[in-house]
Protein backbone atom coordinates (compact mmCIF):
# COMPACT_ATOMS: atom_id res chain seq x y z
CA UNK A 1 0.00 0.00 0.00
CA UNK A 2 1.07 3.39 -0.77
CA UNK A 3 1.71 5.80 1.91
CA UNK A 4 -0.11 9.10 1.71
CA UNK A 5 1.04 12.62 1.85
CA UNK A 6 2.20 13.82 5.58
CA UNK A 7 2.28 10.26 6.62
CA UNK A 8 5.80 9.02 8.63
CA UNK A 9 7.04 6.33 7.25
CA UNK A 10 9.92 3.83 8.74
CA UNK A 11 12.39 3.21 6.34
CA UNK A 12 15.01 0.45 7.11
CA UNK A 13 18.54 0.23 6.82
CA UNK A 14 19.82 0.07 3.11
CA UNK A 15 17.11 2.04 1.51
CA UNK A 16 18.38 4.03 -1.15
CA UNK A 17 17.34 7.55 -1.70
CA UNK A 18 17.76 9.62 -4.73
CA UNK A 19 17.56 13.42 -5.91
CA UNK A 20 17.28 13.71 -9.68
CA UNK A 21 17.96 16.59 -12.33
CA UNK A 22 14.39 17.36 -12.89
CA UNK A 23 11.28 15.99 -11.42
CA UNK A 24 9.96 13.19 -11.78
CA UNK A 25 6.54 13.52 -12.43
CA UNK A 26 6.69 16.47 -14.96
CA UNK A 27 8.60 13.98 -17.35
CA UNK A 28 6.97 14.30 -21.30
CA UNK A 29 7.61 11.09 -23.45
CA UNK A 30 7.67 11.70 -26.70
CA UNK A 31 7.92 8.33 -28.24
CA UNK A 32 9.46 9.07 -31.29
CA UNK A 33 12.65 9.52 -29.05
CA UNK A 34 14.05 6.78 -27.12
CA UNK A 35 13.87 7.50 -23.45
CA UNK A 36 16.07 6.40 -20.44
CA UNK A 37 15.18 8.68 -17.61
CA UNK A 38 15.61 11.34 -15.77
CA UNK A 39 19.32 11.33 -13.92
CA UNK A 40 20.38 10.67 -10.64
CA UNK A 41 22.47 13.50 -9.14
CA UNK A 42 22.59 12.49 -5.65
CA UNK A 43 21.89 8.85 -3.74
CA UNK A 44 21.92 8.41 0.03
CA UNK A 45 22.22 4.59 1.36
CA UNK A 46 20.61 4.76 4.88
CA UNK A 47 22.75 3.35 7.19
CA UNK A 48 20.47 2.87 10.05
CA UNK A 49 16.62 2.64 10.08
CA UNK A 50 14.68 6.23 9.63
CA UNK A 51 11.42 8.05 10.03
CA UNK A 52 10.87 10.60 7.18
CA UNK A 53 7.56 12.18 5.63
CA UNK A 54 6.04 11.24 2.63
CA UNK A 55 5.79 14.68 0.88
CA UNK A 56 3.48 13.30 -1.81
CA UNK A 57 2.82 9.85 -4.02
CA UNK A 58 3.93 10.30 -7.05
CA UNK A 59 2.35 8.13 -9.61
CA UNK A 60 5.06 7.66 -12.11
CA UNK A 61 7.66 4.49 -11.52
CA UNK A 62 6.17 4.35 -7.82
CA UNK A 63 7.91 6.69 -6.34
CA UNK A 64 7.31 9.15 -3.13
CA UNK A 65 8.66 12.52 -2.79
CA UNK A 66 9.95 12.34 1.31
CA UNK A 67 11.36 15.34 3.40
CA UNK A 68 14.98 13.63 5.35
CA UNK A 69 17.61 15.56 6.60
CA UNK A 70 16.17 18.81 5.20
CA UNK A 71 16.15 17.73 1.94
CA UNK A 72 13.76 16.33 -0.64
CA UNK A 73 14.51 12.97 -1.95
CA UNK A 74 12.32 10.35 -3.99
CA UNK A 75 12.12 6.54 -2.71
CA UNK A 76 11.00 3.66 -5.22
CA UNK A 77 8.46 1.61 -3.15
């Protein structure tokens, strides 16, 4: 199940986060062009387990949007 915006979610050791160039959900596809993805330009492995909010869903790949260490970062759930 999806979390929803604003809840706290555990996250446990080894979760990867990631900040990209763009966001993710405002991604067009035009499929005359081959697409890869947007890029990673950060990644944080957790080291030990966390609490962080869930900022919002986003619908795309299954990702959320979470606030951690003053930051915004997208998890793959």
């Amino acid at each position: 199940m999806a979390p929803n915006p604003y809840d706290l979610v555990y996250y446990p050791a080894g979760t990867v986060l990631i900040q990209y160039n763009k966001e993710v959900e405002n991604i067009e596809i035009d499929p005359r062009e081959t697409y890869i993805g947007p890029s990673p330009i950060k990644y944080k492995k957790l080291e030990k387990p966390v609490n962080a909010i869930v900022l919002e869903q986003v619908s795309r790949e299954n990702y959320s949007k979470i606030w951690f260490e003053g930051e915004e970062w997208y998890v793959k759930e």
